[in-house]
N, C-alpha and C. Protein backbone atom coordinates (compact mmCIF):
# COMPACT_ATOMS: atom_id res chain seq x y z
N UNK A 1 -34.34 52.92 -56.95
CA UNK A 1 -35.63 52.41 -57.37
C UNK A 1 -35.66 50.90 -57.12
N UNK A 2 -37.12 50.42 -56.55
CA UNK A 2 -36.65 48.76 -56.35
C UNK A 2 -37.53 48.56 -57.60
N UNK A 3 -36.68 47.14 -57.67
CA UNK A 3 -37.40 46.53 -58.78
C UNK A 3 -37.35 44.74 -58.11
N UNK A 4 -38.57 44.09 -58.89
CA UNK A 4 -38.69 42.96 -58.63
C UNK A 4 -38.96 42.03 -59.86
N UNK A 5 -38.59 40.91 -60.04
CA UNK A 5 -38.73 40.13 -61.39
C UNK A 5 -39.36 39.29 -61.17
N UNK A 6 -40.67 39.25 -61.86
CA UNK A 6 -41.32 37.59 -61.97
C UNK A 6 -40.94 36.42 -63.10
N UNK A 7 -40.74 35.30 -62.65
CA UNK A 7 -40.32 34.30 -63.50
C UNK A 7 -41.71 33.32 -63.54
N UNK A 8 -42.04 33.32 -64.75
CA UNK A 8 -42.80 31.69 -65.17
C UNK A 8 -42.18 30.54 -64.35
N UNK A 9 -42.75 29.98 -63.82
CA UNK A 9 -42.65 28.70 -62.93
C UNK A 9 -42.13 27.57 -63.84
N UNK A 10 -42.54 27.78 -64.98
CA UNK A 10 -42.50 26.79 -65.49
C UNK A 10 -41.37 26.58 -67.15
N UNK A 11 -41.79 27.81 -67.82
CA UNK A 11 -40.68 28.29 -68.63
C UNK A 11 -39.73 28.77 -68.68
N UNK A 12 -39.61 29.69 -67.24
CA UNK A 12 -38.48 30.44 -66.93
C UNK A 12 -38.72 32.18 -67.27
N UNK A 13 -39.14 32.19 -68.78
CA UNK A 13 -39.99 33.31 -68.61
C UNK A 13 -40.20 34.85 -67.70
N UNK A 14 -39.14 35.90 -67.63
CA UNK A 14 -38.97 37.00 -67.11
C UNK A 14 -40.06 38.29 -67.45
N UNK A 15 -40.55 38.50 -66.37
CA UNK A 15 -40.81 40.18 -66.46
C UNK A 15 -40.45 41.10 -65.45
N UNK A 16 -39.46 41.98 -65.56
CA UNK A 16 -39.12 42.86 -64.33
C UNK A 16 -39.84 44.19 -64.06
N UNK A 17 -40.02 44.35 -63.13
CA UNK A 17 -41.05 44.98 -62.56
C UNK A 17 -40.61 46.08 -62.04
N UNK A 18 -40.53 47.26 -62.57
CA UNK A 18 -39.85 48.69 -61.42
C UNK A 18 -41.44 49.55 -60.35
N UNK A 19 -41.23 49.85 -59.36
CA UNK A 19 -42.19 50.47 -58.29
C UNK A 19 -42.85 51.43 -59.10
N UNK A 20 -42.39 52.35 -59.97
CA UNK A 20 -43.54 52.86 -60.74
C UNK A 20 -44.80 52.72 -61.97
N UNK A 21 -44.45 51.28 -62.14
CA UNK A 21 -45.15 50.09 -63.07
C UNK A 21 -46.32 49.94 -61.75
N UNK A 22 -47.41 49.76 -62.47
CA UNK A 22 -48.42 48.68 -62.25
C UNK A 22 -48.72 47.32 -62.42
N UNK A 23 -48.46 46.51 -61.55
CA UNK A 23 -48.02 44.82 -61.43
C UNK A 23 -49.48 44.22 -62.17
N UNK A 24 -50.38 45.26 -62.07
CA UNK A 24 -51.88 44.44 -62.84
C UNK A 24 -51.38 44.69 -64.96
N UNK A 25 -50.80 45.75 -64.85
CA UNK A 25 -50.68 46.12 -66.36
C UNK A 25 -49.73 45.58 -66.81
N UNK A 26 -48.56 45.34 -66.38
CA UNK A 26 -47.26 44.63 -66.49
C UNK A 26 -47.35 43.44 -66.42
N UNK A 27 -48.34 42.66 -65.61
CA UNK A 27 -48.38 40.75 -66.28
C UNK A 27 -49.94 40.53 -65.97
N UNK A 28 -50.54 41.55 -67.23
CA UNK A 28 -51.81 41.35 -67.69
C UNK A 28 -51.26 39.78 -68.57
N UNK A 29 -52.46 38.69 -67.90
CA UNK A 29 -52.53 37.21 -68.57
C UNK A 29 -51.59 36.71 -68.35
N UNK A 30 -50.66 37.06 -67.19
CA UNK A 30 -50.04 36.23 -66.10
C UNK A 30 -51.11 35.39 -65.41
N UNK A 31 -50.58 34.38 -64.83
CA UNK A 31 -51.51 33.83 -63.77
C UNK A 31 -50.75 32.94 -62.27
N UNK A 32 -50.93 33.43 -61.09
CA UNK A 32 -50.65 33.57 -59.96
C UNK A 32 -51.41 32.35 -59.50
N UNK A 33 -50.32 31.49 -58.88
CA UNK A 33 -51.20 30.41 -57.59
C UNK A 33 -50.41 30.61 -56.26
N UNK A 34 -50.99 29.95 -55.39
CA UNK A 34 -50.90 30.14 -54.49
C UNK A 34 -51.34 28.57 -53.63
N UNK A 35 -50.11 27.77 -52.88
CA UNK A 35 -50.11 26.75 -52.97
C UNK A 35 -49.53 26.41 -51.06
N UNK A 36 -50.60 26.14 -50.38
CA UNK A 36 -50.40 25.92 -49.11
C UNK A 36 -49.73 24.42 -49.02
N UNK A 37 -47.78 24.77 -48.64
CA UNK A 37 -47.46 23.28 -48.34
C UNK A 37 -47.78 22.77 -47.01
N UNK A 38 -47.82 23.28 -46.28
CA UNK A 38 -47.78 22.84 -44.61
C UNK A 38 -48.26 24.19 -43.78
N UNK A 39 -49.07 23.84 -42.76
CA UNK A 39 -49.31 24.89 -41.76
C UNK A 39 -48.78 25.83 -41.75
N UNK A 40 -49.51 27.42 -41.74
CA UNK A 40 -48.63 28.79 -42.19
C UNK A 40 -47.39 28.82 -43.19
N UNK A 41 -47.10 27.82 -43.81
CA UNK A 41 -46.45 27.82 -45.16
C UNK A 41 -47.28 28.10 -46.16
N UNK A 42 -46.71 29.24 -47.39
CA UNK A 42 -47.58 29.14 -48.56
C UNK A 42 -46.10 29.21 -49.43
N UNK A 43 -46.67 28.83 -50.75
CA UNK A 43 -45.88 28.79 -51.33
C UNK A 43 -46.56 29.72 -52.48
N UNK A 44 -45.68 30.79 -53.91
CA UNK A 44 -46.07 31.25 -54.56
C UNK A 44 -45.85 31.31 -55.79
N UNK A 45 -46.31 30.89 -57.33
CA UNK A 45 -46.01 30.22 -58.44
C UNK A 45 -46.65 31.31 -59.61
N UNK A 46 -45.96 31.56 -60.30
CA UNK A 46 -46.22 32.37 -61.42
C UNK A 46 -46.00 32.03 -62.85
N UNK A 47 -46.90 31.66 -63.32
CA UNK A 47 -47.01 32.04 -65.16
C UNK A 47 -47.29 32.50 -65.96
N UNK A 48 -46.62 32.26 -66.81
CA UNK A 48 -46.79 33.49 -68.49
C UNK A 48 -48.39 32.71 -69.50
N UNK A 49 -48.44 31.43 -68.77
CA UNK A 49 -49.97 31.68 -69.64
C UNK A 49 -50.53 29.96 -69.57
N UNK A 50 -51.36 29.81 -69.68
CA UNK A 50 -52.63 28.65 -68.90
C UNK A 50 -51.50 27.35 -69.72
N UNK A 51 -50.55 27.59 -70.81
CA UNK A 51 -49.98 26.39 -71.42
C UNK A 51 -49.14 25.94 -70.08
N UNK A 52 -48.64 26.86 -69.30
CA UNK A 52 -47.25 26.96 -68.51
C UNK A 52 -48.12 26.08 -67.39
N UNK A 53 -49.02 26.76 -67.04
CA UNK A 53 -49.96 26.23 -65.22
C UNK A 53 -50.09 24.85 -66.25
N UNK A 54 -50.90 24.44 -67.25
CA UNK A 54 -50.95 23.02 -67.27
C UNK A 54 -50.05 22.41 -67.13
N UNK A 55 -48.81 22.42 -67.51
CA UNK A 55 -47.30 21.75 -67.90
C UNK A 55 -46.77 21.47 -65.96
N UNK A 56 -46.94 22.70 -65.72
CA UNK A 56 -46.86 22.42 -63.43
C UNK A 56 -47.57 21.85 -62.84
N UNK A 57 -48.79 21.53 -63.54
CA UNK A 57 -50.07 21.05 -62.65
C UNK A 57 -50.32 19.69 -63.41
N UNK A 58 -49.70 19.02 -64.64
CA UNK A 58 -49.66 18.05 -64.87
C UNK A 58 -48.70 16.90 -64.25
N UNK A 59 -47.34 18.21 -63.51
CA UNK A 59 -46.32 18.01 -63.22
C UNK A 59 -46.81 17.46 -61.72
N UNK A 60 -47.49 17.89 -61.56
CA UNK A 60 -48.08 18.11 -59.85
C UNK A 60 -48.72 16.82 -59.17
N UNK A 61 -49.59 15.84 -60.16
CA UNK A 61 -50.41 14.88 -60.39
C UNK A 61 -49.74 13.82 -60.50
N UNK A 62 -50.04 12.81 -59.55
CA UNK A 62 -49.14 11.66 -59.71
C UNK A 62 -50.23 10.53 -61.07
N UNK A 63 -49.01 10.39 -61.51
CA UNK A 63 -49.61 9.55 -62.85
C UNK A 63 -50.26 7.94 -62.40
N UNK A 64 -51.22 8.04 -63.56
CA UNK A 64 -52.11 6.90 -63.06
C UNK A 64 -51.45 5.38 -63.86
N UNK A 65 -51.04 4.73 -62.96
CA UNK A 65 -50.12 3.28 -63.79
C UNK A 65 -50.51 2.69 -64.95
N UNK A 66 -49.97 1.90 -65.26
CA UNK A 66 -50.29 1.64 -66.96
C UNK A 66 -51.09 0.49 -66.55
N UNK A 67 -50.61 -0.67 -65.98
CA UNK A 67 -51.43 -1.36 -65.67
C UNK A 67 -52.93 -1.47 -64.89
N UNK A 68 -53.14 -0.09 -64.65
CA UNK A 68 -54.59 0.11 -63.88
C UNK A 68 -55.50 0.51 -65.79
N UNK A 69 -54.93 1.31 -65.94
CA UNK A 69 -55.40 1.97 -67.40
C UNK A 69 -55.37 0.81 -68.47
N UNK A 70 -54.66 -0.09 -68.60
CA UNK A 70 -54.64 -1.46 -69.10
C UNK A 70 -55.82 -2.32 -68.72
N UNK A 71 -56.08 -2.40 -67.54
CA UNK A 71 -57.22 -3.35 -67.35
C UNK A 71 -58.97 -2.73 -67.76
N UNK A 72 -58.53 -1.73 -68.41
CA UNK A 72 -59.71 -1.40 -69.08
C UNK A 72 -60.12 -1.77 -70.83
N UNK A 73 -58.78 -2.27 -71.31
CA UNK A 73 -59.15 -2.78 -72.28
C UNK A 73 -59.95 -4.10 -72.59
N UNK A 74 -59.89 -4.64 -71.38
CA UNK A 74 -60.79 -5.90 -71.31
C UNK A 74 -61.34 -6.01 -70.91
């Protein structure tokens, strides 16, 4: 029997998956991206729940400097 395991991208987070499971019922409120690095490259990212995708996609975002965000206090 094959089996396949999805991991949270971000927590680590396991669900293993055997061929007679249904992958929609088995990571119901999972959530799947799908992330083009370069020409015919994709890349594929899985989480256990919208806390996990923020925590990767905050991760993802280059942070805005202190000193730009500073010159708004004056």
């Amino acid at each position: 029997m094959s089996r396949r395991c999805f991991v949270c991208h971000a927590c680590g987070s396991q669900v293993t998956h055997d061929a007679d499971q249904l992958p929609c019922e088995l990571l119901s409120g999972w959530i799947m991206v799908s992330q083009w690095t370069a020409p015919g490259e994709v890349e594929h990212h899985s989480f256990c729940c919208f806390t996990c995708l923020r925590t990767w996609m905050d991760g993802q975002a280059p942070e805005v400097p202190d000193v730009f965000l500073r010159a708004f206090d004056e």
